[in-house]
Protein backbone atom coordinates (compact mmCIF):
# COMPACT_ATOMS: atom_id res chain seq x y z
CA UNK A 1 7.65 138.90 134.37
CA UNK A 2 7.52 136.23 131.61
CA UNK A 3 8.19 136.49 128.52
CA UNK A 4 5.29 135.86 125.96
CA UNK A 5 6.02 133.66 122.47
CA UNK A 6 6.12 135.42 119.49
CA UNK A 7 3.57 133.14 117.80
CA UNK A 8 0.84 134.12 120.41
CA UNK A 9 -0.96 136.64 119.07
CA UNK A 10 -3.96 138.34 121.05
CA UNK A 11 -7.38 138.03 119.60
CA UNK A 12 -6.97 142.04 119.11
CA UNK A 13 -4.42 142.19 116.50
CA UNK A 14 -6.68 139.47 114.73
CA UNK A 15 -9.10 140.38 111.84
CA UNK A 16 -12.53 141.21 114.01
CA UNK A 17 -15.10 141.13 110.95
CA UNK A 18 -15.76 138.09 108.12
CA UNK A 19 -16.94 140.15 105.04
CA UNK A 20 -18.43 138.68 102.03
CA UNK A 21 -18.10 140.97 99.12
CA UNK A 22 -19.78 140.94 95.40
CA UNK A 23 -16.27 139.42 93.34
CA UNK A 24 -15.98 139.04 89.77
CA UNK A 25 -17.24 135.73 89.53
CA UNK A 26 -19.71 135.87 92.89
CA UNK A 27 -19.31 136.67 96.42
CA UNK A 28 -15.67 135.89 98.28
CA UNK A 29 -14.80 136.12 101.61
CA UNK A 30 -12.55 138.27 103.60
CA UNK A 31 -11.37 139.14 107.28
CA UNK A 32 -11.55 142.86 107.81
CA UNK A 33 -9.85 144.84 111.11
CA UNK A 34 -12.68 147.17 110.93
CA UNK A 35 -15.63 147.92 109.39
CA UNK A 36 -14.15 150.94 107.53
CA UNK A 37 -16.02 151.62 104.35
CA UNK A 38 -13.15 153.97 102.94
CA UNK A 39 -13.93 157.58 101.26
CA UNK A 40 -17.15 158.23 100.64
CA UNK A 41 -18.38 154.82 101.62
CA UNK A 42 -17.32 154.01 98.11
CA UNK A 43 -16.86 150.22 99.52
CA UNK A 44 -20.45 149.87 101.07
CA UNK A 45 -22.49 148.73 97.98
CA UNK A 46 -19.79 145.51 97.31
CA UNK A 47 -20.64 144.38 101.29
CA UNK A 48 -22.64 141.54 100.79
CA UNK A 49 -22.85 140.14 104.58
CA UNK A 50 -20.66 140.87 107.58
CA UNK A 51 -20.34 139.06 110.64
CA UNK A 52 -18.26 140.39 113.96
CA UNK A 53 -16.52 137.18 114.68
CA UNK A 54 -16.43 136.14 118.47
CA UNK A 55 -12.57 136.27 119.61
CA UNK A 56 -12.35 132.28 119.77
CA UNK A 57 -13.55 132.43 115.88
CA UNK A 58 -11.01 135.34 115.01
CA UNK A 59 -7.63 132.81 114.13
CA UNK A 60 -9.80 130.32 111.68
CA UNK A 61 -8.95 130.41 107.83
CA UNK A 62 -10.99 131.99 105.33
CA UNK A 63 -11.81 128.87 103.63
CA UNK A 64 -13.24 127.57 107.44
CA UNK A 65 -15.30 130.45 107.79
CA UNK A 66 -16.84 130.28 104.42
CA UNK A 67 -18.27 126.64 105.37
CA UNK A 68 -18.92 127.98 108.82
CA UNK A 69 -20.75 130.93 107.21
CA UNK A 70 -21.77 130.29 103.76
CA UNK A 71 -22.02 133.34 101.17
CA UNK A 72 -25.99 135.22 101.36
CA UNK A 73 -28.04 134.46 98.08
CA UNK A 74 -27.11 137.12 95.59
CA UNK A 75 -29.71 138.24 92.71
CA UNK A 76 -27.87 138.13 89.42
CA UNK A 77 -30.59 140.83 86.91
């Protein structure tokens, strides 16, 4: 059997979800595992957008998938 590299990585063990989130200064992005909202969905109202990311899309940066997918338009009253 051959041995697999330790750099490969399989597109499961790779964040699966691009989050945008309300920040202090406006929305940021992050890469989420799941889409698990913690207890008592506590999390849910700072979910601006989400986005499951197709498994070729899974390895890019943050700062790639913010211009890929820029933040939603976010009401500021």
């Amino acid at each position: 059997m051959a041995r697999r590299r330790t750099t490969d990585t399989d597109a499961d063990d790779l964040p699966r979800y691009f989050v945008w989130v309300r920040g202090l200064e406006g929305p940021e992005p992050q890469k989420w595992m799941a889409m698990d909202f913690g207890v008592g969905d506590w999390k849910r109202p700072l979910v601006l957008a989400y986005l499951e990311l197709p498994e070729d899309e899974r390895h890019l940066s943050l700062a790639m998938l913010a211009r890929r997918y820029p933040p939603p338009r976010v009401d500021l009253s």
